[in-house]
Protein backbone atom coordinates (compact mmCIF):
# COMPACT_ATOMS: atom_id res chain seq x y z
CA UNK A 1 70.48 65.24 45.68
CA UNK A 2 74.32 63.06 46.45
CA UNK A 3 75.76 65.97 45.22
CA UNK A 4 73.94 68.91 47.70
CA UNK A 5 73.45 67.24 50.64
CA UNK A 6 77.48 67.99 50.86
CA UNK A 7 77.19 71.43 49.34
CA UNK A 8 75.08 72.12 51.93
CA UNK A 9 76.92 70.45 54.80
CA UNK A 10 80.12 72.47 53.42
CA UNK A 11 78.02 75.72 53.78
CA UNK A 12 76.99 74.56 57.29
CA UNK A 13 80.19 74.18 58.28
CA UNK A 14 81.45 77.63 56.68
CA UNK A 15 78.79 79.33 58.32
CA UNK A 16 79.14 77.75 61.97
CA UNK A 17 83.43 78.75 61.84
CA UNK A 18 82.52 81.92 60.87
CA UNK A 19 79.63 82.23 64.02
CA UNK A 20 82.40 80.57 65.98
CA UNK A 21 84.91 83.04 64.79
CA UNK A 22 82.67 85.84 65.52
CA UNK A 23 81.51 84.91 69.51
CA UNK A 24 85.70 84.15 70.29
CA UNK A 25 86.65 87.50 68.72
CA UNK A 26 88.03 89.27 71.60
CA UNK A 27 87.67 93.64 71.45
CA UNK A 28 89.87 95.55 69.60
CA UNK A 29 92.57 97.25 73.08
CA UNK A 30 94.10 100.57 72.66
CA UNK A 31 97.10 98.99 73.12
CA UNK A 32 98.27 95.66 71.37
CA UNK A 33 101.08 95.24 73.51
CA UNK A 34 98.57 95.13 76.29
CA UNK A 35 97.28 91.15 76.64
CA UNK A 36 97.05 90.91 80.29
CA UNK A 37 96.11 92.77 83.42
CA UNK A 38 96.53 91.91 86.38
CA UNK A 39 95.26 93.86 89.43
CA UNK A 40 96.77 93.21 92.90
CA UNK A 41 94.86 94.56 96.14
CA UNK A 42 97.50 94.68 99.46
CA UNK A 43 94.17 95.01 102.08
CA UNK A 44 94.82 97.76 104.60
CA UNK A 45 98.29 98.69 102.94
CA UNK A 46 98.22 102.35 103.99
CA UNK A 47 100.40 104.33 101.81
CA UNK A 48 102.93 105.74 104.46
CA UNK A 49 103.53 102.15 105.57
CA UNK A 50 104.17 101.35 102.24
CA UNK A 51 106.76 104.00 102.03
CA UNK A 52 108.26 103.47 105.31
CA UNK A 53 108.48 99.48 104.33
CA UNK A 54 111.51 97.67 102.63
CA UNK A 55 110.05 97.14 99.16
CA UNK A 56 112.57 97.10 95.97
CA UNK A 57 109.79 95.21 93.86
CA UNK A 58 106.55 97.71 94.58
CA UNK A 59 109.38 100.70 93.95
CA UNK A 60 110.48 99.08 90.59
CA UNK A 61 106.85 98.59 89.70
CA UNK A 62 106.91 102.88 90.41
CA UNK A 63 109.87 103.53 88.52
CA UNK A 64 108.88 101.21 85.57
CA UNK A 65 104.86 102.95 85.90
CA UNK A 66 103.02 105.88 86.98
CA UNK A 67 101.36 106.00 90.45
CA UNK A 68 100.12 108.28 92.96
CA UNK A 69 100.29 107.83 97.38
CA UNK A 70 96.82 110.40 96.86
CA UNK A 71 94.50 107.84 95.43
CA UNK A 72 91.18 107.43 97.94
CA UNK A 73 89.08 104.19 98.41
CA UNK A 74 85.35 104.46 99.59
CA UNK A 75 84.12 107.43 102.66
CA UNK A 76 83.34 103.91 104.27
CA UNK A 77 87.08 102.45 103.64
CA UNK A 78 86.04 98.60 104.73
CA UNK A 79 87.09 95.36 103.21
CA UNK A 80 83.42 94.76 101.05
CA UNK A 81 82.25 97.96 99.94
CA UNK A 82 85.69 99.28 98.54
CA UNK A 83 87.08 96.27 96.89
CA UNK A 84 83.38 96.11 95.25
CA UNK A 85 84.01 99.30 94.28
CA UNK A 86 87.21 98.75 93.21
CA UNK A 87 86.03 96.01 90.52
CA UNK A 88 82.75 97.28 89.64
CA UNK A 89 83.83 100.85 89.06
CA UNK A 90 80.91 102.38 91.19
CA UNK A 91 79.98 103.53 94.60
CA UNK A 92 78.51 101.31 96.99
CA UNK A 93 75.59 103.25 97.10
CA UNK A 94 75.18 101.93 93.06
CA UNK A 95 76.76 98.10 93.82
CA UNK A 96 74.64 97.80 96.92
CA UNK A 97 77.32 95.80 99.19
CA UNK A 98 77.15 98.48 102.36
CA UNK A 99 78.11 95.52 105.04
CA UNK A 100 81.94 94.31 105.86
CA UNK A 101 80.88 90.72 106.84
CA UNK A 102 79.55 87.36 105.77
CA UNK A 103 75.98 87.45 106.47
CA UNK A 104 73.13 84.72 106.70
CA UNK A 105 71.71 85.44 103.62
CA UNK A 106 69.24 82.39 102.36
CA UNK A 107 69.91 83.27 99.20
CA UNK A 108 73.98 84.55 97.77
CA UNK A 109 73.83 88.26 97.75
CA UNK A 110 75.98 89.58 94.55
CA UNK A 111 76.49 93.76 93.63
CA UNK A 112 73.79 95.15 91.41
CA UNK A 113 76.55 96.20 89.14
CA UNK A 114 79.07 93.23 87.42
CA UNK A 115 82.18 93.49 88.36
CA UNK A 116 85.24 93.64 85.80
CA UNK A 117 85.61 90.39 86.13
CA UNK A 118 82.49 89.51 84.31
CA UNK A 119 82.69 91.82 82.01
CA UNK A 120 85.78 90.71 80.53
CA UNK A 121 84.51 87.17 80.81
CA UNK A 122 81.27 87.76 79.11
CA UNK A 123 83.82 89.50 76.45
CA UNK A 124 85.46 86.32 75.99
CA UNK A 125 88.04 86.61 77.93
CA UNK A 126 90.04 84.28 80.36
CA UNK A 127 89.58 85.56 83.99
CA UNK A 128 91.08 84.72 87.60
CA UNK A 129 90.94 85.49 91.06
CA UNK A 130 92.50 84.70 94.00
CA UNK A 131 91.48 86.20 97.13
CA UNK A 132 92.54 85.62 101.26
CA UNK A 133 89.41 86.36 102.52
CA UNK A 134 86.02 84.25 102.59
CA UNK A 135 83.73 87.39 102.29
CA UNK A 136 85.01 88.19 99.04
CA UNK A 137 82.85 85.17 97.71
CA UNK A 138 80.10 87.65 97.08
CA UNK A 139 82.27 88.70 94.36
CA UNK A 140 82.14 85.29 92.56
CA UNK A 141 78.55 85.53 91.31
CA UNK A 142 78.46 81.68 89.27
CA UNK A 143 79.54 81.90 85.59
CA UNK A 144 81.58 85.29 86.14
CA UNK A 145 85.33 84.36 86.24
CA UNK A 146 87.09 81.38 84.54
CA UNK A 147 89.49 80.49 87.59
CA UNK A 148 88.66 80.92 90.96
CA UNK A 149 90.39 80.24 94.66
CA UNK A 150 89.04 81.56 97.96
CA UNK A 151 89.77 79.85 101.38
CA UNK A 152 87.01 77.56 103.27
CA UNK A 153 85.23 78.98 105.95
CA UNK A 154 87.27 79.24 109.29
CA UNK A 155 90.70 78.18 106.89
CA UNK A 156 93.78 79.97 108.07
CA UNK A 157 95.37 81.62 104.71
CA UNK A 158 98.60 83.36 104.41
CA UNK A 159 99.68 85.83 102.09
CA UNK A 160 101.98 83.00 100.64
CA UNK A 161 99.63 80.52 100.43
CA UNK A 162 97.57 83.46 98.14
CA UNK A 163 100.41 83.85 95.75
CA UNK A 164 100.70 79.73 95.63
CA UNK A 165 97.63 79.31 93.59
CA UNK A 166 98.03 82.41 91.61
CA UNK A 167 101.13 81.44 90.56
CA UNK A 168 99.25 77.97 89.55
CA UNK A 169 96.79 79.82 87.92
CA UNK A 170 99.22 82.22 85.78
CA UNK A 171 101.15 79.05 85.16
CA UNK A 172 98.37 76.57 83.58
CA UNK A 173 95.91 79.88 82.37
CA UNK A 174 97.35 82.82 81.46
CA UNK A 175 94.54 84.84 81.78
CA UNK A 176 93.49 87.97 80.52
CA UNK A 177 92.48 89.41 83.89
CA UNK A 178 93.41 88.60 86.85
CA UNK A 179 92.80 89.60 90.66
CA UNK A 180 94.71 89.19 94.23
CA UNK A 181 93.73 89.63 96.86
CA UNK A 182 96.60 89.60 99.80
CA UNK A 183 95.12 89.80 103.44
CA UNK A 184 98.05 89.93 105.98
CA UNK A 185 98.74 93.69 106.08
CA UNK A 186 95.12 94.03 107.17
CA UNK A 187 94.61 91.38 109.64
CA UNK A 188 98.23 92.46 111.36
CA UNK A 189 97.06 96.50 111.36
CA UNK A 190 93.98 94.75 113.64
CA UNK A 191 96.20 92.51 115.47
CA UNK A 192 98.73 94.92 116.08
CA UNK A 193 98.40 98.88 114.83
CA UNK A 194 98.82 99.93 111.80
CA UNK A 195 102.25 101.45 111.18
CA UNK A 196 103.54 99.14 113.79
CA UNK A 197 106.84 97.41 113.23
CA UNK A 198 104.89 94.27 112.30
CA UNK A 199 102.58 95.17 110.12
CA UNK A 200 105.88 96.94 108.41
CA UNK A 201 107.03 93.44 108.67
CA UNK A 202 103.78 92.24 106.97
CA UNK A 203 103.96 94.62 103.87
CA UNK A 204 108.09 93.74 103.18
CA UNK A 205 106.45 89.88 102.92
CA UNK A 206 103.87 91.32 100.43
CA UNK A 207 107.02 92.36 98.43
CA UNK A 208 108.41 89.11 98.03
CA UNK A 209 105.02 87.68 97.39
CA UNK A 210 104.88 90.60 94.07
CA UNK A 211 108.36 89.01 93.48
CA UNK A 212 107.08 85.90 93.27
CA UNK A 213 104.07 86.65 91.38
CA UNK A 214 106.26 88.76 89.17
CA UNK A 215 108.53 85.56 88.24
CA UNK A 216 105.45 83.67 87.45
CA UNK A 217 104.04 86.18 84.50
CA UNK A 218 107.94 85.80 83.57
CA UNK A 219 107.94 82.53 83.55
CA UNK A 220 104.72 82.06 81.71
CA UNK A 221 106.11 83.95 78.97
CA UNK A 222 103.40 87.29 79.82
CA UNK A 223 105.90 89.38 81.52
CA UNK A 224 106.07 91.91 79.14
CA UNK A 225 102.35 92.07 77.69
CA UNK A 226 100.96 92.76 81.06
CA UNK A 227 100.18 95.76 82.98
CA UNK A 228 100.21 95.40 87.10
CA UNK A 229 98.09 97.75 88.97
CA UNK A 230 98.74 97.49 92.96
CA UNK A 231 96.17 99.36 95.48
CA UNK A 232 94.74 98.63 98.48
CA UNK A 233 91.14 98.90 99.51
CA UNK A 234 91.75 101.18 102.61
CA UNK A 235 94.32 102.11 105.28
CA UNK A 236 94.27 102.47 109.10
CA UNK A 237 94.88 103.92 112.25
CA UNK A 238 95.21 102.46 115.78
CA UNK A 239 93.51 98.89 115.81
CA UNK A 240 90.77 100.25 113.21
CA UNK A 241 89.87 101.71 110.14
CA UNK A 242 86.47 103.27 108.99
CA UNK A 243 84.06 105.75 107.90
CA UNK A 244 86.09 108.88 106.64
CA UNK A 245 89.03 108.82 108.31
CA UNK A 246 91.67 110.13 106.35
CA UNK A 247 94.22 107.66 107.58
CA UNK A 248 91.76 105.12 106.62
CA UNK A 249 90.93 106.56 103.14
CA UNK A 250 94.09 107.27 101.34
CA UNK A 251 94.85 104.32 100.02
CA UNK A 252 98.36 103.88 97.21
CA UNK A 253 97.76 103.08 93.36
CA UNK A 254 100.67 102.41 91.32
CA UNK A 255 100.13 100.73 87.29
CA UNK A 256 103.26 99.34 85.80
CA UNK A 257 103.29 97.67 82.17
CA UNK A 258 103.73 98.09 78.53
CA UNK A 259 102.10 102.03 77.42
CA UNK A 260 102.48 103.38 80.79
CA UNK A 261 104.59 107.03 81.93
CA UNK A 262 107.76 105.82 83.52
CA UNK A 263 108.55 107.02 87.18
CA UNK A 264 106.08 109.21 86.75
CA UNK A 265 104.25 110.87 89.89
CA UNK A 266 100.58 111.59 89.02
CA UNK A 267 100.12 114.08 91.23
CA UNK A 268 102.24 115.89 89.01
CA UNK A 269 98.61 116.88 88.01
CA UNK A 270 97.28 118.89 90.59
CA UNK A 271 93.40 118.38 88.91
CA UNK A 272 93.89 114.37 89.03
CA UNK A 273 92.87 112.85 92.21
CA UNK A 274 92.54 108.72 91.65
CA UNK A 275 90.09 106.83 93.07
CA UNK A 276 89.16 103.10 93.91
CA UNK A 277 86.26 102.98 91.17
CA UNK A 278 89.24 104.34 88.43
CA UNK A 279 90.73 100.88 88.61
CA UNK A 280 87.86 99.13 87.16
CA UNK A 281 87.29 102.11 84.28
CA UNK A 282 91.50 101.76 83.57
CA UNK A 283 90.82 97.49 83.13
CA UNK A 284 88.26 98.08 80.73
CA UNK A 285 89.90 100.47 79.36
CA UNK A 286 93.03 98.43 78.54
CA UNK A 287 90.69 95.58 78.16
CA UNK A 288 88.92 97.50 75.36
CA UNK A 289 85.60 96.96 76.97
CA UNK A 290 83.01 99.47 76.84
CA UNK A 291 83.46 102.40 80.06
CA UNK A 292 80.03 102.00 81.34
CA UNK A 293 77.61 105.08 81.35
CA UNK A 294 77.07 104.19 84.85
CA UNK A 295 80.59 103.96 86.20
CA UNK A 296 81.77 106.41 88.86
CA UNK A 297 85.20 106.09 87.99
CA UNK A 298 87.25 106.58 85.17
CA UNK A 299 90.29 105.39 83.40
CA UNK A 300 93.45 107.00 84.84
CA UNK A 301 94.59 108.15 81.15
CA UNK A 302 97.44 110.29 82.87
CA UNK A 303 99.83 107.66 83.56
CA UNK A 304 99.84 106.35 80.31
CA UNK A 305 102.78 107.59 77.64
CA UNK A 306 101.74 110.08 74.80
CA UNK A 307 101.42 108.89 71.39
CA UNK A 308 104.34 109.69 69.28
């Protein structure tokens, strides 16, 4: 009996490392240079304004990627119900979230669909997001992401002040996925027009937020194992933006990283047109996590190189 009891302690052991081994395996991506994603939403960055804006560092993310000025959010283009769409990779009339405000729910109201954020976390990955805008909260259903910052209710937040914790985030976590969410292009376009010389103003300061946030992957040694996807959730016009308005729809989408087309314009494929839902499908897909049977979108294989 002295001698099993630590034969079969041994085996005990074996077999929990190997259990342990098992649950922290993380899925097989399609491509190993890929370790990181990180997806960046500019709200109400209309794709004109982006053009017409002073931006060397979203340009450099188009001439080191593929992207398209084409891509479409949601027919309702609000905040809610296209960056749900955006992250769970289906329509809101599948995620359910069809309102643009906090509401007095007595219980938290999540989407019927996860977003990609759990997925990858129930994968085993480490997730993050960052986000300028209370409301997004109903995308932080408990358990779902690793790393989490939103503002408190009534809390002025800046776009700076956004890229402040994700920075601190990148720098102590590294995580697989990450999300920001920048808010002052939006707010401004409501304050002040959109296309109007300061929400202009507002996007060039989104540019040397991406710089920043650009430094910190550097920095954290995940520069070059991480691919960047930039998009907005809708655009604009006047004071407003809303249901099917083509201003308000047409939203940018530009993916820069390891794999990817260089300068390449993905219209260049008359068939492709990108939407919102395609950025969740292109995570997963770089994520090697399963592409849902349900998803509406689908992974934006276009803009990445061929195999040689």
């Amino acid at each position: 009996m002295k001698t099993l009891v630590p034969a079969i302690l041994r085996w005990v052991v074996l077999l929990s490392g190997l259990t342990a081994g098992r649950a922290l395996a993380l899925p097989q991506r399609p491509i190993p240079a890929v370790e990181h994603v990180l997806i960046i939403s500019v709200d109400g960055m209309r794709p004109d304004c982006a053009l017409r804006a002073d931006m060397p560092v979203l340009r450099g993310l188009m001439r080191e990627g593929a992207y398209t000025f084409w891509a479409k959010t949601t027919a309702v283009s609000v905040t809610l119900p296209s960056h749900t769409s955006m992250l769970t990779g289906v329509t809101p009339a599948k995620h359910g979230i069809v309102w643009n405000k906090e509401l007095p729910f007595r219980e938290p109201v999540y989407p019927a669909m996860p977003t990609i954020l759990e997925l990858a976390t129930q994968a085993g990955y480490d997730t993050a997001m960052i986000a300028g805008k209370t409301k997004l909260a109903l995308l932080n259903k408990p358990g779902t992401i690793s790393h989490v910052f939103l503002p408190a209710p009534k809390q002025e937040v800046t776009d700076a002040l956004v890229a402040d914790d994700a920075i601190r985030i990148i720098a102590a976590y590294q995580p697989a996925l990450t999300f920001v969410h920048f808010p002052g292009p939006d707010a401004t376009g409501h304050a002040k027009g959109w296309g109007s010389p300061e929400q202009i103003a507002t996007l060039e300061g989104i540019d040397r937020q991406l710089a920043r946030l650009r430094a910190a992957l550097d920095q954290a040694g995940i520069l070059g194992s991480t691919v960047i996807i930039v998009s907005a959730d809708h655009g604009g016009a006047g004071l407003t933006h809303g249901a099917d308005d083509v201003r308000s729809r047409h939203i940018p989408w530009i993916i820069s990283g390891p794999g990817l087309r260089k300068n390449y314009d993905l219209t260049r494929d008359a068939a492709l047109e990108v939407r919102t839902e395609d950025t969740c499908a292109t995570a997963c897909y770089l994520l090697g996590l399963p592409l849902k049977e349900y998803f509406d979108g689908k992974p934006v294989y276009a803009a990445f190189a061929p195999a040689k």
